[in-house]
Structures are given as structure tokens and as C-alpha cells.
Protein backbone atom coordinates (compact mmCIF):
# COMPACT_ATOMS: atom_id res chain seq x y z
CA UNK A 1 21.75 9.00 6.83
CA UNK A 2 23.99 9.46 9.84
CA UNK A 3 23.64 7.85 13.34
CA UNK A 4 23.74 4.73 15.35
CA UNK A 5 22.29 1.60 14.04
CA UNK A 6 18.50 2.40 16.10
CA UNK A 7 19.03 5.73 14.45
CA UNK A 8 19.70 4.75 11.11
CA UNK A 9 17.07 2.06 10.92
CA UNK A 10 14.16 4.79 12.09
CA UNK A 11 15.46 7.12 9.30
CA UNK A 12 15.05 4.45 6.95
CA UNK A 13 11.86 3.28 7.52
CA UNK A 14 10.01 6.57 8.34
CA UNK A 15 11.70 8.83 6.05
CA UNK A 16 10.05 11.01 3.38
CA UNK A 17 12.53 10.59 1.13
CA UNK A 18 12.95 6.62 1.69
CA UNK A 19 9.51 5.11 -0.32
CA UNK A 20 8.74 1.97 -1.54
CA UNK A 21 9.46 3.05 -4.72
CA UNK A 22 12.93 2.92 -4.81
CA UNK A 23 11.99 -1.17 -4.44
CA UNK A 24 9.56 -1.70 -6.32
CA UNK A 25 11.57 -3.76 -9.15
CA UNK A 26 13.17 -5.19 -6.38
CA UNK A 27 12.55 -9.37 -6.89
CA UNK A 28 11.35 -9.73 -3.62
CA UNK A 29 9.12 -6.87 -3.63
CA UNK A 30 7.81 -8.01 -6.87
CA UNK A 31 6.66 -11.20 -5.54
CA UNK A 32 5.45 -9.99 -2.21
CA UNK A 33 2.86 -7.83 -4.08
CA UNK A 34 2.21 -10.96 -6.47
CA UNK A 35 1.64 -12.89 -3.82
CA UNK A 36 -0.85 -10.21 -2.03
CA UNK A 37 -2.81 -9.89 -5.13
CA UNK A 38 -3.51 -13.90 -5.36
CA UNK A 39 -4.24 -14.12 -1.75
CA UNK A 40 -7.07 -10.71 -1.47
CA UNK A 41 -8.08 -11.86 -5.48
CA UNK A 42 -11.65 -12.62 -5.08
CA UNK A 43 -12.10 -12.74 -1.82
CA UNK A 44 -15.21 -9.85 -0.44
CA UNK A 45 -12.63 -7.57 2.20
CA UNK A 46 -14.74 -6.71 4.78
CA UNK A 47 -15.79 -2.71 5.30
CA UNK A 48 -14.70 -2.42 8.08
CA UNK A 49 -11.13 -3.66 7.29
CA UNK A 50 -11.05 -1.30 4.77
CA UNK A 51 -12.21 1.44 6.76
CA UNK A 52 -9.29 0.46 9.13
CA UNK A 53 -6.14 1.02 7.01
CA UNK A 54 -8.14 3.04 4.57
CA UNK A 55 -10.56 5.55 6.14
CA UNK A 56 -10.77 8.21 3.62
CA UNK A 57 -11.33 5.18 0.75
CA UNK A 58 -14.70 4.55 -0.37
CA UNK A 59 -14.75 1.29 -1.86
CA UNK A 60 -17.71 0.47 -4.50
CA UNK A 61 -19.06 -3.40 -2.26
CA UNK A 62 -18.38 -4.87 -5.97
CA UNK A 63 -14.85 -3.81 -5.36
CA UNK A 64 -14.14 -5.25 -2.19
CA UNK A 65 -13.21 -8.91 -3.85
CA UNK A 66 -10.89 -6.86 -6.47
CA UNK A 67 -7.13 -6.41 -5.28
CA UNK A 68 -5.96 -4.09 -8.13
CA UNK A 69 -9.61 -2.15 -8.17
CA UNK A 70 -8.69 -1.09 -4.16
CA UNK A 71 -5.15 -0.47 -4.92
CA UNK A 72 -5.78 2.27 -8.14
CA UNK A 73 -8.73 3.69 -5.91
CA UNK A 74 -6.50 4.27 -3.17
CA UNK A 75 -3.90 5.76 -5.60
CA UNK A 76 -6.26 7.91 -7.47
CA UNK A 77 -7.22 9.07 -3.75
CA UNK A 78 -3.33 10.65 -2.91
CA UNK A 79 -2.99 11.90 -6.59
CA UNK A 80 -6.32 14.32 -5.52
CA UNK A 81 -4.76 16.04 -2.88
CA UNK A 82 -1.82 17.09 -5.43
CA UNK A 83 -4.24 18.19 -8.64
């Protein structure tokens, strides 16, 4: 990336080519989603939170109080619009 330091923090964060999962075995990316799964692990998510940050998600209700459930639904969701 080229630029000033506004410029080169933009291309960072909004970037195609810069994803998450260049991180992911990152320690402190590692515990951050650790520490997301414990807090939303049984616990019912609303709907309409749901709805919210994941509109095109449809989320069985017995789901909604299972972290990992939401997070391979969503996944399997973006792997459909490549197959």
C-alpha cells in the first residue's frame, strides 16, 4: 500500500485483499473470538439482531443461543454464492 498514514489505514481496513484471515492465528485474534463464543454461548440472540448484521441469514430459533451454529450458517451462506 502507498499513501499517507489516513490513506494507508483506509486501504488496510477496507481492502479486498486485506481479510481477517491473514490473522486468524494471530494470539489476540484467537482469544477475541474465544472470548465472543463464551459470551453469545447460550444466550437466545434476538431476531432482530440477527436480522441487523445478518439479513440474508435465516437462523433456525434453536440456533439463536448457539455461537458456532450462527457462525457455519453464515459461512455456508457466502460459500453459495461461489458454488
Amino acid at each position: 500500500y502507498h499513501g499517507a498514514d489516513d490513506a494507508l489505514h483506509v486501504q488496510r481496513h477496507y481492502s479486498y485483499s486485506d481479510r481477517i484471515r491473514y490473522y486468524w492465528t494471530e494470539p489476540e485474534a484467537m482469544q477475541a473470538v474465544s472470548t465472543l463464543m463464551a459470551a453469545l454461548a447460550g444466550r437466545d440472540i434476538p431476531e432482530t439482531l440477527l436480522r441487523q448484521f445478518l439479513p440474508d441469514l435465516a437462523v433456525h430459533p434453536a440456533d439463536r443461543s448457539n455461537p458456532e451454529a450462527i457462525l457455519i450458517a453464515a459461512v455456508d451462506r457466502v460459500l453459495a454464492d461461489y458454488s
